[in-house]
N, C-alpha and C. Protein backbone atom coordinates (compact mmCIF):
# COMPACT_ATOMS: atom_id res chain seq x y z
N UNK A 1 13.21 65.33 -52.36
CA UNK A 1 14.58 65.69 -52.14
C UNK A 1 15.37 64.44 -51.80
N UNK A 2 16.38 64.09 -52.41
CA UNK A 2 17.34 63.20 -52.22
C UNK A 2 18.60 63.49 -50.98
N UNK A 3 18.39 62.11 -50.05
CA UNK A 3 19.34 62.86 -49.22
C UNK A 3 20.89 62.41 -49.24
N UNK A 4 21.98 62.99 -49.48
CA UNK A 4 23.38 62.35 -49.85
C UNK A 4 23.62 62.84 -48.32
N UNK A 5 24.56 61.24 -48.22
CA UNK A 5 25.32 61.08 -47.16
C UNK A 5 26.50 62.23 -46.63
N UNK A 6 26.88 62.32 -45.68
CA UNK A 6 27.78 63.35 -44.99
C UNK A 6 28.93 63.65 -45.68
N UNK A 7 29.47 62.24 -45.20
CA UNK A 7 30.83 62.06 -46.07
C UNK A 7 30.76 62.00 -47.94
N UNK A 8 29.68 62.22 -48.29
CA UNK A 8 29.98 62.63 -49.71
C UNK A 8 29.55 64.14 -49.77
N UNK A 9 29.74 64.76 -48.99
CA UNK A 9 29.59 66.24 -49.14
C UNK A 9 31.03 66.60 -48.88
N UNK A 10 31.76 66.08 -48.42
CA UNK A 10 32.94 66.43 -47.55
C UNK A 10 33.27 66.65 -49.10
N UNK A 11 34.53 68.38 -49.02
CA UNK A 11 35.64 68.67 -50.15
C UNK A 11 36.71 68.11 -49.26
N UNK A 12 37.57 67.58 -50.52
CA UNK A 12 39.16 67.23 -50.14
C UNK A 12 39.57 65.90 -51.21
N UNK A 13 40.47 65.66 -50.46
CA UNK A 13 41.31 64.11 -52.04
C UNK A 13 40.08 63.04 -51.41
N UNK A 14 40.21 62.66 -52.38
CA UNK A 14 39.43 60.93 -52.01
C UNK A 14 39.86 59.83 -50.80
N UNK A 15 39.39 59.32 -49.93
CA UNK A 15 39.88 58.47 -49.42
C UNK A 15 40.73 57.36 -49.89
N UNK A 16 41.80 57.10 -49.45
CA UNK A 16 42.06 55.79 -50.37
C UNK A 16 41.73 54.19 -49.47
N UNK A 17 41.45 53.29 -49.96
CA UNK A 17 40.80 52.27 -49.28
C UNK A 17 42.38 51.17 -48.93
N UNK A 18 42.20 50.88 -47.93
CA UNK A 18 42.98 50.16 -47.74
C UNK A 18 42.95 48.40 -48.67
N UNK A 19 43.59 47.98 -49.51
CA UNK A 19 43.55 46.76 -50.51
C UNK A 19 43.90 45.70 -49.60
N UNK A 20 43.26 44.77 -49.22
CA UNK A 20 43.92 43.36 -48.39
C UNK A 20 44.67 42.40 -49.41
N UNK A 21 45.86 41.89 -48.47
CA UNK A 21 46.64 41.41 -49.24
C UNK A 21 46.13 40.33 -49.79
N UNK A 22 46.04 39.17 -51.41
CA UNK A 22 45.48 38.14 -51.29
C UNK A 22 46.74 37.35 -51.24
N UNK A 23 46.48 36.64 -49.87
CA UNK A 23 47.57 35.50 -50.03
C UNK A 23 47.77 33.98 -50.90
N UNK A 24 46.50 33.96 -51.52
CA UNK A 24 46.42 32.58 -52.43
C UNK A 24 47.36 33.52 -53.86
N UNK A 25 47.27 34.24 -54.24
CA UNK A 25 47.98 34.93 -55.06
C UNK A 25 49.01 34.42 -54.81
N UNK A 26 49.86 34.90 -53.39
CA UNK A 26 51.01 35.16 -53.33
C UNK A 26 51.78 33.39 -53.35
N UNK A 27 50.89 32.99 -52.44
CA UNK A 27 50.92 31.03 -52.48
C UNK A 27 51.02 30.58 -53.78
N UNK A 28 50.24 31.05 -54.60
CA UNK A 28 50.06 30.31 -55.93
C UNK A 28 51.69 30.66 -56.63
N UNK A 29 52.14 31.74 -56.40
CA UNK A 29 53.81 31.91 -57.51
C UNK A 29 54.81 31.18 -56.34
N UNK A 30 54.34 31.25 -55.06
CA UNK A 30 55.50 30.52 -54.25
C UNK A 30 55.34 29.32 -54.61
N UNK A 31 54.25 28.64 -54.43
CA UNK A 31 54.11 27.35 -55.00
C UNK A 31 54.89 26.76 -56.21
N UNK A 32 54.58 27.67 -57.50
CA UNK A 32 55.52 27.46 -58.37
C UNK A 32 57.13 27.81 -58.50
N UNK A 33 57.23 28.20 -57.68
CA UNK A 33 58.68 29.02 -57.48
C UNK A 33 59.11 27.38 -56.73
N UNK A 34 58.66 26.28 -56.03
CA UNK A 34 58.78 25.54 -55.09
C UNK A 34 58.51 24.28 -55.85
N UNK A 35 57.99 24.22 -56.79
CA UNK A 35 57.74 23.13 -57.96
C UNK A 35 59.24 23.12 -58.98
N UNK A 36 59.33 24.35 -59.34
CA UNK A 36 60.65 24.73 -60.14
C UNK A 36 62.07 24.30 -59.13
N UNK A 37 62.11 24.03 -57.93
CA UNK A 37 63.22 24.29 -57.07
C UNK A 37 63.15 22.48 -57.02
N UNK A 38 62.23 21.73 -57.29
CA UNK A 38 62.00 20.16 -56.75
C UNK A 38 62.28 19.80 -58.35
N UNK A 39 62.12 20.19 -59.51
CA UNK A 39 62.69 20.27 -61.07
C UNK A 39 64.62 19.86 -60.47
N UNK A 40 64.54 20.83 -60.10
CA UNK A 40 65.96 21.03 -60.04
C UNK A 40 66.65 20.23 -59.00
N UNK A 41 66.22 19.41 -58.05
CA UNK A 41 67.07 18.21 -57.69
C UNK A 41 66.59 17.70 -57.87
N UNK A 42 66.18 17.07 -58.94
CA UNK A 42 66.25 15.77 -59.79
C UNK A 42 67.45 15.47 -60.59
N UNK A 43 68.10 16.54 -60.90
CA UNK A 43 69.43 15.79 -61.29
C UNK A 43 70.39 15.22 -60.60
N UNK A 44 70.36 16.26 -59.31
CA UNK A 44 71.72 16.04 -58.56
C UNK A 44 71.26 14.46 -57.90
N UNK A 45 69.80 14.24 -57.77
CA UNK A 45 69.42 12.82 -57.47
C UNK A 45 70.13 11.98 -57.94
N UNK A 46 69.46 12.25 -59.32
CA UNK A 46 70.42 10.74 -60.01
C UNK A 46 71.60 10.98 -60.48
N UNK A 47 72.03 12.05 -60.51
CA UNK A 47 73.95 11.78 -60.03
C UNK A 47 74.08 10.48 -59.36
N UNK A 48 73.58 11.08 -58.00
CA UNK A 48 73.82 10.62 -56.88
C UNK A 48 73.51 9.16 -56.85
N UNK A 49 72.53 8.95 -57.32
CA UNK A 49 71.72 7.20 -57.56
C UNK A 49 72.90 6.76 -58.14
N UNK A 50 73.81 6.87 -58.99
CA UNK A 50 74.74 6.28 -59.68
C UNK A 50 76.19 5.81 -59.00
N UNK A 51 76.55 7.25 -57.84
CA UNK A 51 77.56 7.07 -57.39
C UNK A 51 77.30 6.93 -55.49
N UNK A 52 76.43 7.76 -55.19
CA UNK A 52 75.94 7.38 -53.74
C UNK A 52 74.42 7.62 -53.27
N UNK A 53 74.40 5.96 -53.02
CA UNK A 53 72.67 6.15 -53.37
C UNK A 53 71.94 7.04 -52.22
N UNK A 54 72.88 6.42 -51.12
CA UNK A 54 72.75 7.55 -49.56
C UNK A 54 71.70 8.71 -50.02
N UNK A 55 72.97 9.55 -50.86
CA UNK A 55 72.65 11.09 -51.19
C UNK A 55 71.32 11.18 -51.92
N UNK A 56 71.02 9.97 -52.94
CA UNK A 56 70.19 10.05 -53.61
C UNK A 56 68.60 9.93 -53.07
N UNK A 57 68.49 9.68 -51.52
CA UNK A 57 67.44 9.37 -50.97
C UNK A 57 67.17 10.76 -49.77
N UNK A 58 68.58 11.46 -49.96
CA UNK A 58 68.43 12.74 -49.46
C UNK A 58 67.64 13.44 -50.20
N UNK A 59 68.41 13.47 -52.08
CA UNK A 59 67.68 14.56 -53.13
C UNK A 59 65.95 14.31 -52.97
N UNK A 60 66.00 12.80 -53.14
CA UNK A 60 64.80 12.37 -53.24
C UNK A 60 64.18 12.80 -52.50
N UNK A 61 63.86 13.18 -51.04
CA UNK A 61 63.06 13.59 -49.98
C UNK A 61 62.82 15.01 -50.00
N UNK A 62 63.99 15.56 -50.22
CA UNK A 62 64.07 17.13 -50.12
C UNK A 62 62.97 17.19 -51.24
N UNK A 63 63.53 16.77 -52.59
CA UNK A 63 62.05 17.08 -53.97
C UNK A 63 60.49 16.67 -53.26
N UNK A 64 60.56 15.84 -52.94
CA UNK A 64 59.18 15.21 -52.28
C UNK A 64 59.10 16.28 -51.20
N UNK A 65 59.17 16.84 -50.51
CA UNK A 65 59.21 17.94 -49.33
C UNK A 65 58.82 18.98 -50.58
N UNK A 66 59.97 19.42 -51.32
CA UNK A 66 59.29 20.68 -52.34
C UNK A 66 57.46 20.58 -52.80
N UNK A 67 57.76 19.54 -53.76
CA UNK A 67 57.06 19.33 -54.40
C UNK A 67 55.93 19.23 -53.78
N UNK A 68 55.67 18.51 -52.63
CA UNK A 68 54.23 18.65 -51.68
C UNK A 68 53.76 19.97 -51.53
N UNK A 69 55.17 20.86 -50.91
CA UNK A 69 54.56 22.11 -50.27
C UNK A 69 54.25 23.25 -51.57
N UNK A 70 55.10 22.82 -52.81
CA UNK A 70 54.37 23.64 -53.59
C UNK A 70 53.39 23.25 -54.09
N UNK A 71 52.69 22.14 -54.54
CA UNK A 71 51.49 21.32 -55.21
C UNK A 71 50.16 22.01 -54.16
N UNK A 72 50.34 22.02 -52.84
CA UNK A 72 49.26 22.77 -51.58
C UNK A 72 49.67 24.05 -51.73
N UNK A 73 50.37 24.61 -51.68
CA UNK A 73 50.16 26.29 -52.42
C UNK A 73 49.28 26.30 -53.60
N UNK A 74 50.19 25.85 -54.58
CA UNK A 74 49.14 25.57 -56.42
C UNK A 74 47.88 25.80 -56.24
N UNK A 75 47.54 24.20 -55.61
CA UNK A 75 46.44 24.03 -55.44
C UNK A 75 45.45 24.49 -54.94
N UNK A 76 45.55 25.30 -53.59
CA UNK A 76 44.94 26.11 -53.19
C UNK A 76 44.43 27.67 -53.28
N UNK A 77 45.01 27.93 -54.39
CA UNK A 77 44.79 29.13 -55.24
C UNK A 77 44.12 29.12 -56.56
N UNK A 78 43.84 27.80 -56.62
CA UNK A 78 43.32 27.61 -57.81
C UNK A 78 41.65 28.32 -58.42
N UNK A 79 41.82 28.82 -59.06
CA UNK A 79 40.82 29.70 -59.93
C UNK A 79 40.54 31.29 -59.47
N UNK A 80 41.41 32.06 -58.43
CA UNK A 80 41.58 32.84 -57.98
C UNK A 80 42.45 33.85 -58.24
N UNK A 81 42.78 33.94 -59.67
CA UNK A 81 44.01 34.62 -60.20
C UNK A 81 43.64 35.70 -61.59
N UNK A 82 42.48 36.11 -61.33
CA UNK A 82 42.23 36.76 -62.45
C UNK A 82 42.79 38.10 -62.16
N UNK A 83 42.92 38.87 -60.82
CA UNK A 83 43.61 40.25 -60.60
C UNK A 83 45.06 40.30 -60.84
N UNK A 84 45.42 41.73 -61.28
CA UNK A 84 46.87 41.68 -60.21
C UNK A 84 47.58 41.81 -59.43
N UNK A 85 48.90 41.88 -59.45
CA UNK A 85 49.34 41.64 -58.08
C UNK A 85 49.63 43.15 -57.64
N UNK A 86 49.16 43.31 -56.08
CA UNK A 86 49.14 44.33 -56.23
C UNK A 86 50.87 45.01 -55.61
N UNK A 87 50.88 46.33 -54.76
CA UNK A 87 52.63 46.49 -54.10
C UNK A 87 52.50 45.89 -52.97
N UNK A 88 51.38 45.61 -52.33
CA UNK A 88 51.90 45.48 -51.18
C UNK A 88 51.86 43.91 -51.15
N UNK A 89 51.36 42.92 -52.13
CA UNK A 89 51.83 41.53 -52.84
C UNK A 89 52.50 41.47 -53.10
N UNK A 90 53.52 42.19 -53.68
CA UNK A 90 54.59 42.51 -54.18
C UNK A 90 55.96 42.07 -53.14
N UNK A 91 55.69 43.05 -52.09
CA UNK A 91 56.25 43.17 -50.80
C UNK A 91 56.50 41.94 -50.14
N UNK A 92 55.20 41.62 -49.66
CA UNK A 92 55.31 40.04 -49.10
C UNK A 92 55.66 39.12 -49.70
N UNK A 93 55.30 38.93 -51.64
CA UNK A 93 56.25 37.67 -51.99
C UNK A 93 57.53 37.88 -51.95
N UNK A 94 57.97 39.08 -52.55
CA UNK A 94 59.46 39.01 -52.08
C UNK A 94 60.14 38.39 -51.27
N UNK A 95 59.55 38.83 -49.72
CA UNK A 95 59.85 38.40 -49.03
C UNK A 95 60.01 36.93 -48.67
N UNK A 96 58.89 36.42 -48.77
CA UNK A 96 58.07 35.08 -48.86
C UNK A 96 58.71 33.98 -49.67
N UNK A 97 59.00 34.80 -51.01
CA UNK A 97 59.99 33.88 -52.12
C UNK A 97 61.12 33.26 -51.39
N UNK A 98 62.03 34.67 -50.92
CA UNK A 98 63.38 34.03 -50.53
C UNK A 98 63.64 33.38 -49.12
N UNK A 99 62.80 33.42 -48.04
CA UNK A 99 62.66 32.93 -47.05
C UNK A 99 62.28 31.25 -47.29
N UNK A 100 61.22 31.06 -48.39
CA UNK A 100 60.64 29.57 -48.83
C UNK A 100 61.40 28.61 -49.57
N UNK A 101 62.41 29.74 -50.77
CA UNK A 101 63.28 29.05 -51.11
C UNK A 101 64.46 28.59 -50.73
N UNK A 102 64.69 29.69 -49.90
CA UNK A 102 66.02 29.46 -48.81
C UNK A 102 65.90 27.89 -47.86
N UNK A 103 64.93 27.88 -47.67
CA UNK A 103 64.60 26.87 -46.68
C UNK A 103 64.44 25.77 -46.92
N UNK A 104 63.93 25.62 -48.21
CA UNK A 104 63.71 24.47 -48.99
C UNK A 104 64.55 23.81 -49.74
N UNK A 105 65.76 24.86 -50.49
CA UNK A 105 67.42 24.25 -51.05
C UNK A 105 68.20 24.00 -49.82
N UNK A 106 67.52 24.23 -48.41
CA UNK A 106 68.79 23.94 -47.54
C UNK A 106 68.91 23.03 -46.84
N UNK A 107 67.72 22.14 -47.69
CA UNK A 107 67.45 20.64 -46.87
C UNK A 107 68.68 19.49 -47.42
N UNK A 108 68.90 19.90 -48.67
CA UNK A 108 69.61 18.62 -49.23
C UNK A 108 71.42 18.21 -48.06
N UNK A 109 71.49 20.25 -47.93
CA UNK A 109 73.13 20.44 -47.44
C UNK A 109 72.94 19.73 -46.25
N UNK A 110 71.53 19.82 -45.07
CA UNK A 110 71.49 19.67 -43.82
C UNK A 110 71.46 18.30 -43.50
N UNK A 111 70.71 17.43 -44.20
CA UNK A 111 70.64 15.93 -44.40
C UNK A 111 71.77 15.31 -44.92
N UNK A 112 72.78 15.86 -45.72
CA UNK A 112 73.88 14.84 -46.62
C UNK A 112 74.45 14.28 -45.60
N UNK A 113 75.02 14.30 -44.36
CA UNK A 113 75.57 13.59 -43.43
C UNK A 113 77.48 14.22 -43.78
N UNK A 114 77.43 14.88 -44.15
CA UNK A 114 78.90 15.41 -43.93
C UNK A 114 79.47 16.34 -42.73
N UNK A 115 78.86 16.13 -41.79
CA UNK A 115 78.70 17.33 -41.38
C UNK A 115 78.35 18.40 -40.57
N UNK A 116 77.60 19.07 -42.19
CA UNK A 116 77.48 20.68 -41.67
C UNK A 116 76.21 20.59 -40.75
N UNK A 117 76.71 21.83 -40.02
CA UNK A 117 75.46 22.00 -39.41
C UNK A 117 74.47 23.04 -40.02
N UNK A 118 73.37 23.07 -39.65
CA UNK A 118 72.21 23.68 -39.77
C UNK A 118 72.49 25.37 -40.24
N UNK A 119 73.44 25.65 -39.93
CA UNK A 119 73.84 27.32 -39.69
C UNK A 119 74.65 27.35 -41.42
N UNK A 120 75.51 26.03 -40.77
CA UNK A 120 76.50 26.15 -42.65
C UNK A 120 75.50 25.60 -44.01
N UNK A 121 74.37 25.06 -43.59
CA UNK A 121 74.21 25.22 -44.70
C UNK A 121 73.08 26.12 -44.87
N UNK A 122 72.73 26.90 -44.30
CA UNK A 122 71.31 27.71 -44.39
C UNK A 122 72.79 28.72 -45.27
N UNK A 123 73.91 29.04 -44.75
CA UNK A 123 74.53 29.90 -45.01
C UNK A 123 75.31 29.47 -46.60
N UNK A 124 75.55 28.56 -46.77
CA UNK A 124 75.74 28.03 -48.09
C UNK A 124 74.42 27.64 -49.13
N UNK A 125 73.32 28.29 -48.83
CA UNK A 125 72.31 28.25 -49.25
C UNK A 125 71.98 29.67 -49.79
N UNK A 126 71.99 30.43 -48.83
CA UNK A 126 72.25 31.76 -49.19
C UNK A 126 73.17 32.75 -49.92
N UNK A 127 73.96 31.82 -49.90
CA UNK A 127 75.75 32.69 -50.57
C UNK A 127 74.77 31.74 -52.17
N UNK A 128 74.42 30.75 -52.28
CA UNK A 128 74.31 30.12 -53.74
C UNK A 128 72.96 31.19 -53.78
N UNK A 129 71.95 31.59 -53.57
CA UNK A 129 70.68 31.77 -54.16
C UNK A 129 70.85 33.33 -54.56
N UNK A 130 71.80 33.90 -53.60
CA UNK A 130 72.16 35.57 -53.84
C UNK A 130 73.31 35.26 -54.65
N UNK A 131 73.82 35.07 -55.11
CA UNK A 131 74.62 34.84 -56.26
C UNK A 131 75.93 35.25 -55.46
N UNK A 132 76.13 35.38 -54.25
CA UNK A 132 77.49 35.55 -53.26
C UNK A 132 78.65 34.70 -54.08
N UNK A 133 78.19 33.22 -53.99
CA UNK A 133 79.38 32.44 -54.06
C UNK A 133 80.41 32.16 -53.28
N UNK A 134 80.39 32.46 -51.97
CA UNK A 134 81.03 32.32 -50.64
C UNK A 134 80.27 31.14 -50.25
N UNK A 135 81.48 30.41 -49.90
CA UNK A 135 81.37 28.75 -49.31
C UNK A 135 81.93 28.43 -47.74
N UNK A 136 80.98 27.69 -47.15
CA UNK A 136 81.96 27.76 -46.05
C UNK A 136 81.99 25.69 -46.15
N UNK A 137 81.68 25.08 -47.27
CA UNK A 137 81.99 24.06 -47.35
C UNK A 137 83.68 23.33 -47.11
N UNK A 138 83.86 22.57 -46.64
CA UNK A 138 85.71 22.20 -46.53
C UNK A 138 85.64 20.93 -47.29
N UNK A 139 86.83 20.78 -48.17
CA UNK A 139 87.46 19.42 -48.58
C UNK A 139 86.35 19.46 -49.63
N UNK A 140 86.03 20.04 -50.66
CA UNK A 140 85.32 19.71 -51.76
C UNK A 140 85.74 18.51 -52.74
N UNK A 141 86.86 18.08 -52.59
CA UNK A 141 87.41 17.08 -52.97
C UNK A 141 86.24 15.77 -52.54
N UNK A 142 86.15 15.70 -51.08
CA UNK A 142 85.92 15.21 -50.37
C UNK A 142 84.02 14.85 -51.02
N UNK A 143 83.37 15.46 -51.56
CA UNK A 143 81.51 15.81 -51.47
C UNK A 143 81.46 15.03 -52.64
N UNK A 144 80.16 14.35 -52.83
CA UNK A 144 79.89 13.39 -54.29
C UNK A 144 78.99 14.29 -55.09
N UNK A 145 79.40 13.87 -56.39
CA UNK A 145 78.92 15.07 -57.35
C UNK A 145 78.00 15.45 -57.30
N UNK A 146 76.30 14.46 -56.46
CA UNK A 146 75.62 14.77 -56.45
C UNK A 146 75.43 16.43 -55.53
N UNK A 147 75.78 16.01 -54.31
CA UNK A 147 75.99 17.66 -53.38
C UNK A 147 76.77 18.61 -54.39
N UNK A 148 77.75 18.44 -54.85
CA UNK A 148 78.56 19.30 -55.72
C UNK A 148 77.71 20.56 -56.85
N UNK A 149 76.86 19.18 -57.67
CA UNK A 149 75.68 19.48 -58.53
C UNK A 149 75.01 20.41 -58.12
N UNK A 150 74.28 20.24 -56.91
CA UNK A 150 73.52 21.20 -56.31
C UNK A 150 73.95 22.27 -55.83
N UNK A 151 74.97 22.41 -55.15
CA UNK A 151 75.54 23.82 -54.93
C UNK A 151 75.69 24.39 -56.31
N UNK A 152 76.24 24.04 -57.68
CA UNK A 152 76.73 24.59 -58.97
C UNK A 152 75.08 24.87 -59.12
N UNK A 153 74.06 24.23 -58.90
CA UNK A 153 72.94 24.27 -59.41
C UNK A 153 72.10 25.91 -58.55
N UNK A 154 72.07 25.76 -57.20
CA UNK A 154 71.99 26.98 -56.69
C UNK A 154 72.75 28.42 -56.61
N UNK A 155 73.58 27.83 -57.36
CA UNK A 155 74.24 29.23 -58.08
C UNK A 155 74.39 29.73 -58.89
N UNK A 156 73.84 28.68 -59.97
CA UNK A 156 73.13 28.95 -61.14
C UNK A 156 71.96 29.59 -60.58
N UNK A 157 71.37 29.24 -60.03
CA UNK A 157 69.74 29.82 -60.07
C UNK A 157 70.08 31.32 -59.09
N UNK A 158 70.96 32.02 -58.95
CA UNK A 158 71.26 33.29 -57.55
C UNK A 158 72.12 34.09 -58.66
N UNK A 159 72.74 33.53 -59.99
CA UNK A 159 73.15 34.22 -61.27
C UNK A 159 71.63 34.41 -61.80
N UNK A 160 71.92 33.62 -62.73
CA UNK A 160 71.37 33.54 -64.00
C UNK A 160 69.65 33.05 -64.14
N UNK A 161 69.39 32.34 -63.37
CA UNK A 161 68.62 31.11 -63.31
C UNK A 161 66.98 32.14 -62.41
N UNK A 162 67.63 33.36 -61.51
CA UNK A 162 66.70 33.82 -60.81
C UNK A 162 65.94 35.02 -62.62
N UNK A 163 66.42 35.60 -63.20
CA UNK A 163 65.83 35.93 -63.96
C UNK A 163 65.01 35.09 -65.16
N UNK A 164 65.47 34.00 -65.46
CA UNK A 164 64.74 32.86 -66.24
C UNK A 164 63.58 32.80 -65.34
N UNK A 165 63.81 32.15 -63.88
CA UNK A 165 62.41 32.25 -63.15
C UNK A 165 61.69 33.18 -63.59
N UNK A 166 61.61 34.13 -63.55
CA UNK A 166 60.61 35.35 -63.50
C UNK A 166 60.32 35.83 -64.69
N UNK A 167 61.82 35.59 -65.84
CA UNK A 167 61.05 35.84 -67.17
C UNK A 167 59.59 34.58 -67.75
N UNK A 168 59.46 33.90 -66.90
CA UNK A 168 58.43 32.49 -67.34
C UNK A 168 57.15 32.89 -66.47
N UNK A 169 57.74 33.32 -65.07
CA UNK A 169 56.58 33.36 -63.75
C UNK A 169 55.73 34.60 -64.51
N UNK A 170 56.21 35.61 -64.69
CA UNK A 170 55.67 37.06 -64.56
C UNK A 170 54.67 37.39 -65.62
N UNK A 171 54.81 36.80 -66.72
CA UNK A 171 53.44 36.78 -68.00
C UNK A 171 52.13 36.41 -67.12
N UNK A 172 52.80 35.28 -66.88
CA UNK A 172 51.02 34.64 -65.87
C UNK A 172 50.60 35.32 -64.67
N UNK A 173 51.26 35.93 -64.44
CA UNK A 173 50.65 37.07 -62.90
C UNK A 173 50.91 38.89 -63.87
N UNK A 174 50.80 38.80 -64.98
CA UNK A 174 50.70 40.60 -65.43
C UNK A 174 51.01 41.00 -64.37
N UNK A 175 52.00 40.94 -63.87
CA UNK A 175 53.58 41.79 -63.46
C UNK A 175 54.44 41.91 -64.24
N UNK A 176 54.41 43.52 -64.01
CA UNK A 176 55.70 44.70 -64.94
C UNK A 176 57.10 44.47 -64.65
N UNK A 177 58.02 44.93 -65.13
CA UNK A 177 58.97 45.79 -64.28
C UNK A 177 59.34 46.79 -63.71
N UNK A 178 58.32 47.74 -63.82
CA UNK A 178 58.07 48.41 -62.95
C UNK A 178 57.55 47.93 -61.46
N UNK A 179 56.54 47.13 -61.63
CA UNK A 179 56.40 46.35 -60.17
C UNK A 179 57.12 46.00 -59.04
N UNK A 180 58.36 45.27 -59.99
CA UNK A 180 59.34 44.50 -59.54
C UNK A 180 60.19 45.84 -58.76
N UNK A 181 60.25 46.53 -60.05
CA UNK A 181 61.74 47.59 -59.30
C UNK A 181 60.61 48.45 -57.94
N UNK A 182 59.96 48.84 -57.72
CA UNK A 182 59.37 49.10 -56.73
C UNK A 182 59.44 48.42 -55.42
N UNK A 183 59.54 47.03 -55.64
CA UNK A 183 59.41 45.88 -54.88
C UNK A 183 60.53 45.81 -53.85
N UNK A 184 61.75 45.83 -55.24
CA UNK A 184 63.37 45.52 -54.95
C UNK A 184 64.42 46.52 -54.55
N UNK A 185 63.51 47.66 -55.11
CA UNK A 185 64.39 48.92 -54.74
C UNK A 185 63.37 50.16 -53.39
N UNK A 186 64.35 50.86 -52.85
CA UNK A 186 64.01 51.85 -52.78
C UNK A 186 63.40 53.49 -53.09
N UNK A 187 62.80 54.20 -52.66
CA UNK A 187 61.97 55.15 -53.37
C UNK A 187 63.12 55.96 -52.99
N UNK A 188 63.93 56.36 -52.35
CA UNK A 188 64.79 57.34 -51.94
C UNK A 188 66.12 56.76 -52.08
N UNK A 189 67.09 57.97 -52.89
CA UNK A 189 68.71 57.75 -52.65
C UNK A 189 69.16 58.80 -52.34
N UNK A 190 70.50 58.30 -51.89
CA UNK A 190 71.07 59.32 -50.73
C UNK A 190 72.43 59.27 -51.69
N UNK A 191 73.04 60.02 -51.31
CA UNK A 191 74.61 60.26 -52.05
C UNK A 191 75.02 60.04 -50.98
N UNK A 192 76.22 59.70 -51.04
CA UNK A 192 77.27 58.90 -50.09
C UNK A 192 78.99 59.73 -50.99
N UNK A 193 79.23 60.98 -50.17
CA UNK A 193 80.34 61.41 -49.80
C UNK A 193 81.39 61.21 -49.31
């Protein structure tokens, strides 16, 4: 006689197992999300190299800051990507994305020496990446094309530029859109009277 365990006698739904999140997953698209963001001040660099080299050793650092912290994400996920991603990966890069990127475009505003403080540009960082377009910059007259560049550049990427990301990212991690809208939206709507 064979003896089966307790709990496989039990009637009812299946247990469901709790999935742990993998965070080299989630590292590995931030990483690239953070490689793509150090792409992108390289121009306003050499603007800047041309007309103020100052600025240009700002771009320069901020990319070198990207580029490190995404190359140690990359890297450390490496050969670990054969699953997918699951919702509750989903969840945390979201999150994870815009907190990393936020932080990382808001080095160039905080360093230029005009300035802003820490608050204006986390906040002019945010109005560019959500596609707001609310500035609390003054005297734009006043900013060298290189800073200029980059704000036009982070608002490109909070339009247009955030779906290019993801139409390139999302093949290599077999993520849907369905995924996404799960991710981004809510399961419940309410009417509003």
């Amino acid at each position: 006689m064979v003896h089966t365990p307790d709990h496989l006698n039990r009637a009812g739904p299946p247990v469901r197992r709790a999935v742990a999140i993998d965070f080299q997953r989630v590292g590995f698209v931030i990483g690239n999300m953070l490689l793509a963001i150090m792409l992108f001040m390289i121009p306003p660099a050499l603007t800047d190299l041309v007309v103020n080299p100052r600025g240009f050793w700002v771009f320069a650092a901020s990319a070198f800051v990207a580029g490190f912290l995404g190359l140690m994400l990359v890297m450390s996920a490496r050969g670990n990507l054969t699953e997918d991603i699951y919702l509750k990966e989903g969840f945390v890069l979201t999150v994870a994305s815009w907190i990393s990127l936020i932080l990382v475009s808001t080095i160039p505003f905080i360093f230029y020496g005009k300035g802003m403080s820490v608050i204006d540009a986390w906040f002019e960082t945010v109005s560019g990446l959500t596609g707001t377009g609310t500035t609390v910059m003054a005297q734009l007259d006043d900013m060298t094309p290189g800073i200029l560049l980059w704000r036009s550049i982070i608002q490109w990427i909070g339009g247009i530029g955030i779906i290019l990301m993801a139409l390139i990212m999302l093949p290599f991690l077999k993520v849907g859109g369905m995924q996404l809208f799960q991710t981004e939206s809510s399961d419940r709507t309410d009417k509003f009277v």
